[in-house]
PDB file of N, CA and C in Angstrom:
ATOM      1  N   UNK A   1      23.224 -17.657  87.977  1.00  0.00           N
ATOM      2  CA  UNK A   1      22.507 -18.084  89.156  1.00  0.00           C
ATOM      3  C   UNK A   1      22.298 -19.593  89.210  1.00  0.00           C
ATOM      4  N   UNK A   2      22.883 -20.331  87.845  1.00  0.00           N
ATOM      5  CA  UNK A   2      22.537 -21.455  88.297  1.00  0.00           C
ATOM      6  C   UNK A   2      23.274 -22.067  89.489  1.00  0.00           C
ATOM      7  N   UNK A   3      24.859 -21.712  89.799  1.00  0.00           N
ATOM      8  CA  UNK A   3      25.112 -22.671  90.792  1.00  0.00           C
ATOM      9  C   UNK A   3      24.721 -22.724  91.740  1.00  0.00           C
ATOM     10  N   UNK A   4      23.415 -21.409  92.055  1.00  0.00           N
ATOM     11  CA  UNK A   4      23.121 -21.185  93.975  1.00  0.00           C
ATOM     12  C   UNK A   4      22.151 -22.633  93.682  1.00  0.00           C
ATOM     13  N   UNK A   5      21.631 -23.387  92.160  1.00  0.00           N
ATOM     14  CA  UNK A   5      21.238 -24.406  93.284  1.00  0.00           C
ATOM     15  C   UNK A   5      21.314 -25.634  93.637  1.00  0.00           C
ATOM     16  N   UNK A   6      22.848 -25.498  93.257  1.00  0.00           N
ATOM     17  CA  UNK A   6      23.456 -26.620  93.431  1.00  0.00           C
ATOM     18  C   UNK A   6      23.226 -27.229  95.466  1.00  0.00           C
ATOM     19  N   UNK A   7      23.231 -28.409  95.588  1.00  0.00           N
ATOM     20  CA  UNK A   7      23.037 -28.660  97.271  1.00  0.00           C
ATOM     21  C   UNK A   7      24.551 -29.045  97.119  1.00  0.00           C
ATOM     22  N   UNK A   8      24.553 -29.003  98.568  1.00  0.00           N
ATOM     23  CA  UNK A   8      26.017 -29.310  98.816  1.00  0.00           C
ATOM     24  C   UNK A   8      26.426 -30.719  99.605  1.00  0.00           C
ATOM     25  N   UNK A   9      27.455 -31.377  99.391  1.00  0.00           N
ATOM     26  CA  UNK A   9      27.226 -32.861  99.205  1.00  0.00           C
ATOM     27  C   UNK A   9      28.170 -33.166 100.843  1.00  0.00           C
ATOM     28  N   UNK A  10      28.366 -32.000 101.221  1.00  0.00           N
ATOM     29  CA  UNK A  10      29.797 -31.713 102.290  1.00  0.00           C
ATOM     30  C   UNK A  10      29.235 -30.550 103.416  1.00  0.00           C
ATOM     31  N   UNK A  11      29.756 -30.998 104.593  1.00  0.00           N
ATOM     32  CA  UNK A  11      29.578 -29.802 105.209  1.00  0.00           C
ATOM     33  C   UNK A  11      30.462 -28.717 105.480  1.00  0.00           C
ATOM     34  N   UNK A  12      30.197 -27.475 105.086  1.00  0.00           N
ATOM     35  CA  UNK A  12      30.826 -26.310 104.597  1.00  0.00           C
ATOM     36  C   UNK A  12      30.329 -25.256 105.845  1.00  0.00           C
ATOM     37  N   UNK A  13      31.541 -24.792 106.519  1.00  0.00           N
ATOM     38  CA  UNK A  13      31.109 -23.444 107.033  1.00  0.00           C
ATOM     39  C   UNK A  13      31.678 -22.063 106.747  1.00  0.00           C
ATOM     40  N   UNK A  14      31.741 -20.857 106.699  1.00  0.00           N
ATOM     41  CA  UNK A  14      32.550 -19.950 106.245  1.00  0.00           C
ATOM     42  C   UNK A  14      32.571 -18.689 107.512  1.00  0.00           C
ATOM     43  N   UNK A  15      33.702 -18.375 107.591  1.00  0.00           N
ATOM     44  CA  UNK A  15      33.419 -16.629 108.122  1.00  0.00           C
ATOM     45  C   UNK A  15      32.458 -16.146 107.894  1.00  0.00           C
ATOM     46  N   UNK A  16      31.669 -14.978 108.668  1.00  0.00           N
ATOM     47  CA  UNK A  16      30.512 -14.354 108.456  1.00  0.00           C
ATOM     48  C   UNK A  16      30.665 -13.150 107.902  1.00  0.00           C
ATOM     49  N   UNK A  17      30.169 -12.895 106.683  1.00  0.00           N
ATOM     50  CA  UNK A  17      30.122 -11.751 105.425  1.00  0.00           C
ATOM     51  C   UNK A  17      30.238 -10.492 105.985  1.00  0.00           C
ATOM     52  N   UNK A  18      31.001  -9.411 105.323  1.00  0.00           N
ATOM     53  CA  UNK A  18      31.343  -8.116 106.008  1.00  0.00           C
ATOM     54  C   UNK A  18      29.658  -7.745 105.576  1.00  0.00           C
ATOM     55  N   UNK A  19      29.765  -6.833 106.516  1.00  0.00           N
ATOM     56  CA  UNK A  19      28.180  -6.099 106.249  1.00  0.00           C
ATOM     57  C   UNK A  19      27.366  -7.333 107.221  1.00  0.00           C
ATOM     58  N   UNK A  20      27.374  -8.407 108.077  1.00  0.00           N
ATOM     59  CA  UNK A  20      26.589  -9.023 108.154  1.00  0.00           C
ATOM     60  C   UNK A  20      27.105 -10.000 109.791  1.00  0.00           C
ATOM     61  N   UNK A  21      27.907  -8.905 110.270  1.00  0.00           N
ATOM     62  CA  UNK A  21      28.250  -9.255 111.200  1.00  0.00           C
ATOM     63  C   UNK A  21      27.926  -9.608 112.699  1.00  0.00           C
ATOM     64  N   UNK A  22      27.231 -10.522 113.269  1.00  0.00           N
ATOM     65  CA  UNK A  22      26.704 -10.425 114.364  1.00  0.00           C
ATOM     66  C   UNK A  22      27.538  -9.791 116.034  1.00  0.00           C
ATOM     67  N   UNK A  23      26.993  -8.864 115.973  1.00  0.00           N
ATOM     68  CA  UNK A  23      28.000  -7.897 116.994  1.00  0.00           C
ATOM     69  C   UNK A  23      27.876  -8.809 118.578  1.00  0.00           C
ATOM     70  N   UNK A  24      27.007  -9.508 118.970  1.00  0.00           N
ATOM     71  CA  UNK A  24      26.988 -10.624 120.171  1.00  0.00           C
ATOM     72  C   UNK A  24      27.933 -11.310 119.577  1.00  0.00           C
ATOM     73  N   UNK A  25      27.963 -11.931 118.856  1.00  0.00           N
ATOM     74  CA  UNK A  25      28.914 -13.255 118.744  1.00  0.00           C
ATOM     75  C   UNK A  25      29.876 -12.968 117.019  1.00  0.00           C
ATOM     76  N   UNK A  26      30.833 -11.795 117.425  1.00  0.00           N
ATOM     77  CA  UNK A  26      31.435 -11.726 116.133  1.00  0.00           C
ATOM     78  C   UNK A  26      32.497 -12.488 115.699  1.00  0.00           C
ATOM     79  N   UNK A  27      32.970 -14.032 116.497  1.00  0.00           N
ATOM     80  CA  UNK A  27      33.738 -15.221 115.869  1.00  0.00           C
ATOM     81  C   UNK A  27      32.995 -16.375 115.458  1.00  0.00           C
ATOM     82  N   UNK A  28      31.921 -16.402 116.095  1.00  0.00           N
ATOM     83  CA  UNK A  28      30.633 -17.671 114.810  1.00  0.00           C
ATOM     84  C   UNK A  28      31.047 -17.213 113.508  1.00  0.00           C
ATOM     85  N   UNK A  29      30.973 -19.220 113.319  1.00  0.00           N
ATOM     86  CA  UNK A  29      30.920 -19.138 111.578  1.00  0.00           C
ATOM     87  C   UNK A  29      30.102 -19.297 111.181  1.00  0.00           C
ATOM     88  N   UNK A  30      29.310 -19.266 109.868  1.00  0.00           N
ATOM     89  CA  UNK A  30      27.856 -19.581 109.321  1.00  0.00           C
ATOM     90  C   UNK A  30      27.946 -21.244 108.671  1.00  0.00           C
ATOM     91  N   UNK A  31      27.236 -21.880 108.886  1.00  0.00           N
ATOM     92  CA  UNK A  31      26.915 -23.446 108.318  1.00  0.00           C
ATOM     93  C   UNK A  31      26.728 -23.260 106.988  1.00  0.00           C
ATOM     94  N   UNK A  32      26.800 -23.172 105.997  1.00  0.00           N
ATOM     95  CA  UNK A  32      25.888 -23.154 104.713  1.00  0.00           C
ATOM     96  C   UNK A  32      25.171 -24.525 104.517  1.00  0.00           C
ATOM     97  N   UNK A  33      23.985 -24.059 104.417  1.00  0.00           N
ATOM     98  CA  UNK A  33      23.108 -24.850 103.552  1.00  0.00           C
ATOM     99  C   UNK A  33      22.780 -24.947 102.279  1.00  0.00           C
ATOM    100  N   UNK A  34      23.050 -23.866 101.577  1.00  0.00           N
ATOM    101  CA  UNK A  34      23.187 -24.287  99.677  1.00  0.00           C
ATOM    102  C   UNK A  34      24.399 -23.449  99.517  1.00  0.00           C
ATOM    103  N   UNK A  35      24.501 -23.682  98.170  1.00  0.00           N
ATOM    104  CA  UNK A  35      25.895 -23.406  97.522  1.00  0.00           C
ATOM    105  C   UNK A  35      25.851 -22.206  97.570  1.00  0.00           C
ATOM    106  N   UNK A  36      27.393 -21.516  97.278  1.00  0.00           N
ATOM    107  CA  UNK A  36      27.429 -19.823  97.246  1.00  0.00           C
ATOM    108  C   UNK A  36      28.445 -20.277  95.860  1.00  0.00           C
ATOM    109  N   UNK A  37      28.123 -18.941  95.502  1.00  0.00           N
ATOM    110  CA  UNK A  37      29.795 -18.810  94.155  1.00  0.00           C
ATOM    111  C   UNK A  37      30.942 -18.741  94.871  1.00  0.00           C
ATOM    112  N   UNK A  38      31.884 -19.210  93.872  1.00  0.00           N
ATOM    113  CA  UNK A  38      33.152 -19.126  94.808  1.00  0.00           C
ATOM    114  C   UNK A  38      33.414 -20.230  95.335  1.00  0.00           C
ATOM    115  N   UNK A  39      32.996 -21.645  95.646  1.00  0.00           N
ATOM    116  CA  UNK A  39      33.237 -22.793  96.606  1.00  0.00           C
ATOM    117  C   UNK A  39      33.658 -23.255  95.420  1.00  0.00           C
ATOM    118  N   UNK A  40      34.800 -23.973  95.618  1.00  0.00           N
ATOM    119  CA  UNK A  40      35.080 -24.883  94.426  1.00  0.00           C
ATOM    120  C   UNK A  40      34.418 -25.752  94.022  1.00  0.00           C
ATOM    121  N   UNK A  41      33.494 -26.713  95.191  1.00  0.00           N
ATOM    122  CA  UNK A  41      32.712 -27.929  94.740  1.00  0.00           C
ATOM    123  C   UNK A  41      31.561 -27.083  94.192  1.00  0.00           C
ATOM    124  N   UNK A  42      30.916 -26.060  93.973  1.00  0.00           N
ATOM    125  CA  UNK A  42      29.736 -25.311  93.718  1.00  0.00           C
ATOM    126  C   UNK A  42      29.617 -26.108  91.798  1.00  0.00           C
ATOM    127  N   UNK A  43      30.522 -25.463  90.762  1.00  0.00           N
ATOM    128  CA  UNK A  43      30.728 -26.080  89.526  1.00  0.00           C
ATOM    129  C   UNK A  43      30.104 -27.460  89.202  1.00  0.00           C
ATOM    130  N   UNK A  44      30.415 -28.485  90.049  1.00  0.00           N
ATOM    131  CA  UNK A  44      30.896 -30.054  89.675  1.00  0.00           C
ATOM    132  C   UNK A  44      29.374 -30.128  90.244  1.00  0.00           C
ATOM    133  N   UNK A  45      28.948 -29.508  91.581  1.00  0.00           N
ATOM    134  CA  UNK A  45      27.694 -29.817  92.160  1.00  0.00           C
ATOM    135  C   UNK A  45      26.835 -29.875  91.297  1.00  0.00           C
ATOM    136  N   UNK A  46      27.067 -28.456  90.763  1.00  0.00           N
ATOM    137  CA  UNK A  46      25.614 -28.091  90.073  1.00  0.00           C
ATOM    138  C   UNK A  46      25.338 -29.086  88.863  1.00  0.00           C
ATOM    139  N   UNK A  47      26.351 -29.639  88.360  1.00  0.00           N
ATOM    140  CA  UNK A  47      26.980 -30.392  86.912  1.00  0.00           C
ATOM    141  C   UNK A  47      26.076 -31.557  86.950  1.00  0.00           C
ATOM    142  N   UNK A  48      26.526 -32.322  88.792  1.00  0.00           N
ATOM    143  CA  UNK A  48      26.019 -33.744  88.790  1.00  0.00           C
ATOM    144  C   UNK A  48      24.398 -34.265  88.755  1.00  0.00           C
ATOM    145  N   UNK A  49      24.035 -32.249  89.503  1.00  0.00           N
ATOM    146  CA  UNK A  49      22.232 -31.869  89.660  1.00  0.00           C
ATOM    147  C   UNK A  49      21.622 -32.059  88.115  1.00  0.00           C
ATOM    148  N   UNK A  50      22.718 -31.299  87.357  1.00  0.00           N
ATOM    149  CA  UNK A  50      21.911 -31.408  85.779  1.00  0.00           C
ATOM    150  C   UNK A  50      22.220 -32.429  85.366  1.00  0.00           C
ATOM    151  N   UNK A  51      23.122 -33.572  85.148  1.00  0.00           N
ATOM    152  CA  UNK A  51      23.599 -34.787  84.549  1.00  0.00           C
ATOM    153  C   UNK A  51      22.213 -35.365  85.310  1.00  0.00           C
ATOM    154  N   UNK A  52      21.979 -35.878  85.938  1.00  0.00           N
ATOM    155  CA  UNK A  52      21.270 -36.429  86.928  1.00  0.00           C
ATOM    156  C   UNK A  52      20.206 -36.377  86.736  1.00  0.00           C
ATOM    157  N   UNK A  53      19.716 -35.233  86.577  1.00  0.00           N
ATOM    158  CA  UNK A  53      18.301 -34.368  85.397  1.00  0.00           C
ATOM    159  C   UNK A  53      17.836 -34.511  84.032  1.00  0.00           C
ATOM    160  N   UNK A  54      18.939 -34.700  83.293  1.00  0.00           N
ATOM    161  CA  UNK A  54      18.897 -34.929  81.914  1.00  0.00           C
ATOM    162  C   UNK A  54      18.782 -36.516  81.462  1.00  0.00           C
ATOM    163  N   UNK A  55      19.356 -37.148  82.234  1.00  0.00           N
ATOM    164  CA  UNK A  55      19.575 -38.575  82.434  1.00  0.00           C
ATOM    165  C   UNK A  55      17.933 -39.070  82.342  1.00  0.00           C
ATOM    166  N   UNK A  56      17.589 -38.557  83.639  1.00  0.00           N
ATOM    167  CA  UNK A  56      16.033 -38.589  83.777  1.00  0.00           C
ATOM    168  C   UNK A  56      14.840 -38.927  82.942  1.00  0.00           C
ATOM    169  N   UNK A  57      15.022 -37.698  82.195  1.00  0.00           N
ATOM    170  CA  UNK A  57      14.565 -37.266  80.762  1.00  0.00           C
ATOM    171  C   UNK A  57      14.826 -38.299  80.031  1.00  0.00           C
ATOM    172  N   UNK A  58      15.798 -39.469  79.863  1.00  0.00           N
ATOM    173  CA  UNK A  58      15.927 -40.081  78.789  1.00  0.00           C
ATOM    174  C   UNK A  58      17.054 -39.796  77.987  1.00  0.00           C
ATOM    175  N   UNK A  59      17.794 -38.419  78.074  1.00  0.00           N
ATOM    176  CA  UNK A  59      19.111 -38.062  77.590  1.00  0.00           C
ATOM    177  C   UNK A  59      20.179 -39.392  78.182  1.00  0.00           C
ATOM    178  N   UNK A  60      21.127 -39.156  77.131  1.00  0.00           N
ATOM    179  CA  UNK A  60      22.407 -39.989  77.778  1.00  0.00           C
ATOM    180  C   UNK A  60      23.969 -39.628  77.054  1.00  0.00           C
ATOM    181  N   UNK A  61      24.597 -40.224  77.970  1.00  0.00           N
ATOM    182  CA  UNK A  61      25.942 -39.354  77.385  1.00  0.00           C
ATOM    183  C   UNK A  61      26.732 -40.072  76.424  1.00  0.00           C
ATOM    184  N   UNK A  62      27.686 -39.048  75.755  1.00  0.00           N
ATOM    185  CA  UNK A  62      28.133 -39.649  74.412  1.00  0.00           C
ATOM    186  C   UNK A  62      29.351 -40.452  74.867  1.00  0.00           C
ATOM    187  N   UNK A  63      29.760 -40.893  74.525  1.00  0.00           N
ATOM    188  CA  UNK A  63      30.930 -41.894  75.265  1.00  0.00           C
ATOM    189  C   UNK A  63      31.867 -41.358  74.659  1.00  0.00           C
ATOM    190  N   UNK A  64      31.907 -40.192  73.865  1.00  0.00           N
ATOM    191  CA  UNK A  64      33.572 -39.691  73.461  1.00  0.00           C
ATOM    192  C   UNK A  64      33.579 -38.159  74.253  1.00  0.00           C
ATOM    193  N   UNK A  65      32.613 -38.083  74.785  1.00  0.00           N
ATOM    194  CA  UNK A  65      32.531 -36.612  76.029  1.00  0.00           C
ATOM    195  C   UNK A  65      31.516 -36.496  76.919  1.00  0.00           C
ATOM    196  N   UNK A  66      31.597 -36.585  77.690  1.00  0.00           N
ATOM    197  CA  UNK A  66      30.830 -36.776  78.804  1.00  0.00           C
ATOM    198  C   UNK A  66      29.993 -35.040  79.178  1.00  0.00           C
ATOM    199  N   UNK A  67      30.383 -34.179  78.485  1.00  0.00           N
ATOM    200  CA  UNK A  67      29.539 -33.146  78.669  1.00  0.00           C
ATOM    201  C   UNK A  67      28.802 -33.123  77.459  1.00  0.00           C
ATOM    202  N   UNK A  68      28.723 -34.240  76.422  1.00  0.00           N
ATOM    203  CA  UNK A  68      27.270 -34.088  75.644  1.00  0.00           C
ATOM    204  C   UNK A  68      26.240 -35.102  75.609  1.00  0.00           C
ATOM    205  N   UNK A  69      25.135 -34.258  75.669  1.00  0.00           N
ATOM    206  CA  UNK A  69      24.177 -35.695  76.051  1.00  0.00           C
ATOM    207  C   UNK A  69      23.306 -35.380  74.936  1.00  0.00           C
ATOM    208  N   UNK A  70      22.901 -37.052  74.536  1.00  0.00           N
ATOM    209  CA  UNK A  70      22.191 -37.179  73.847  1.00  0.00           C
ATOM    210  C   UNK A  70      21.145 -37.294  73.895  1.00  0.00           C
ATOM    211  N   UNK A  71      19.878 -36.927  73.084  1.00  0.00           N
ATOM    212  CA  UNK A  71      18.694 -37.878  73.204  1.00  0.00           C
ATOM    213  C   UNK A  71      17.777 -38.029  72.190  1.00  0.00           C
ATOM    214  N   UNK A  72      17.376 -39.227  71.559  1.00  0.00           N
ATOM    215  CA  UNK A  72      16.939 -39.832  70.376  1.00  0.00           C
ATOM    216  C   UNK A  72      15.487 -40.884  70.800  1.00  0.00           C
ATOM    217  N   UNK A  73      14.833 -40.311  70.220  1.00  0.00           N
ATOM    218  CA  UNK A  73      13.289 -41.008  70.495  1.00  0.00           C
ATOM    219  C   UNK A  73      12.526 -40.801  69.163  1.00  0.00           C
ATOM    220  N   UNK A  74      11.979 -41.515  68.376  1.00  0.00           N
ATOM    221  CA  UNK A  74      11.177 -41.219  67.387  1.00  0.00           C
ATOM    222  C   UNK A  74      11.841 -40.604  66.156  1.00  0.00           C
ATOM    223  N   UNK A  75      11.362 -39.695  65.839  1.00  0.00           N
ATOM    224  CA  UNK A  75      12.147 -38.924  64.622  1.00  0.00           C
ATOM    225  C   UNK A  75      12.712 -37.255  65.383  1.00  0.00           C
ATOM    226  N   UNK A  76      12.880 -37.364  66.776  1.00  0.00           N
ATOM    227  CA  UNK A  76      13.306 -36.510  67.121  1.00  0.00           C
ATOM    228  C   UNK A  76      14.801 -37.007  68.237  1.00  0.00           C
ATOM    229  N   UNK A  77      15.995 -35.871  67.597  1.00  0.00           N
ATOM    230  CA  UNK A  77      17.136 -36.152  67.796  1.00  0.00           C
ATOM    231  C   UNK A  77      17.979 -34.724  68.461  1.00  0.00           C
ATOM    232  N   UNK A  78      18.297 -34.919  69.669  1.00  0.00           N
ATOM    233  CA  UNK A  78      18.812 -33.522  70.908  1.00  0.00           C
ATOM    234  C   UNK A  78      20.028 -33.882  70.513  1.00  0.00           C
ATOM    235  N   UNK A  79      20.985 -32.958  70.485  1.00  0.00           N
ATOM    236  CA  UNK A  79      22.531 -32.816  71.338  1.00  0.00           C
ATOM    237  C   UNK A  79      22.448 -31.629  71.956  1.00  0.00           C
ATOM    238  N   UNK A  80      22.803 -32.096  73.602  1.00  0.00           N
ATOM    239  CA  UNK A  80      23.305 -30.648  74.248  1.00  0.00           C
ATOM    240  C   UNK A  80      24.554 -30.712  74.770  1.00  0.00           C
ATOM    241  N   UNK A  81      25.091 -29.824  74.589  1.00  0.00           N
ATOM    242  CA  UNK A  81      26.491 -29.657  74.498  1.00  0.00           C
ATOM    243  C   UNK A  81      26.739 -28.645  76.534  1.00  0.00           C
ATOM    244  N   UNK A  82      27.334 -29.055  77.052  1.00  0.00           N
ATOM    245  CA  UNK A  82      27.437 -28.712  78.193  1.00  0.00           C
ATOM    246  C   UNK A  82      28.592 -27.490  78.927  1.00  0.00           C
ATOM    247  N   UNK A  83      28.890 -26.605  78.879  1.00  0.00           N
ATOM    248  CA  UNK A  83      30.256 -25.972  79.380  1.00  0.00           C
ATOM    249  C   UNK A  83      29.860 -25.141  80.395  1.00  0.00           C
ATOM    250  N   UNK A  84      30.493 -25.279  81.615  1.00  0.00           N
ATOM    251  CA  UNK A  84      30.931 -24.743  82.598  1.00  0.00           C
ATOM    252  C   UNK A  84      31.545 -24.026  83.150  1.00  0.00           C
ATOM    253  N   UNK A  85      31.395 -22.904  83.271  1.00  0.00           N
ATOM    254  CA  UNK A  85      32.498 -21.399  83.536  1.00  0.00           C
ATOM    255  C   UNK A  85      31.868 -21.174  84.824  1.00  0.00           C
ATOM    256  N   UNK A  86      32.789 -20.650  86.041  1.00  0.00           N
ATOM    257  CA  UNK A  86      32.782 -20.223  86.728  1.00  0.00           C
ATOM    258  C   UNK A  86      33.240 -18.869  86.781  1.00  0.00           C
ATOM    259  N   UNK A  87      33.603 -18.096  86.516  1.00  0.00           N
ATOM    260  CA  UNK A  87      34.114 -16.736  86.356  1.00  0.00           C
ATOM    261  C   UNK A  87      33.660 -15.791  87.423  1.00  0.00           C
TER     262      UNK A  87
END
């Protein structure tokens, strides 16, 4: 569920979902306003929401991979390691 909350950076419209068909107007498309699974940009969205987040925090990224971020303050020392499946 994390990618539903990814926002979307583009405007996206889609066919309207079987089961959910408006019988007045059954060629309207729906606008989306947040992400669905399945959009290709949904992945990268959600990625830039958490990079963006973690950053925040004081994390920062390792310069030999950009999906691990670091963060070092005091005598306390994070690695989070990041992977992304869409499936």
């Amino acid at each position: 569920t994390a990618f539903l909350h990814g926002h979307l950076s583009e405007t996206v419209y889609m066919t309207q979902p079987k089961g959910f068909k408006d019988s007045v107007n059954p060629d309207h498309v729906c606008h989306l306003q947040k992400a669905l699974y399945g959009l290709k940009q949904v992945p990268r969205q959600w990625y830039n929401m958490f990079t963006n987040t973690l950053l925040s925090l004081g994390f920062t990224h390792s310069q030999s991979d950009p999906s691990l971020f670091i963060y070092i303050k005091a005598q306390v020392c994070i690695y989070l390691l990041v992977y992304v499946d869409d499936m």
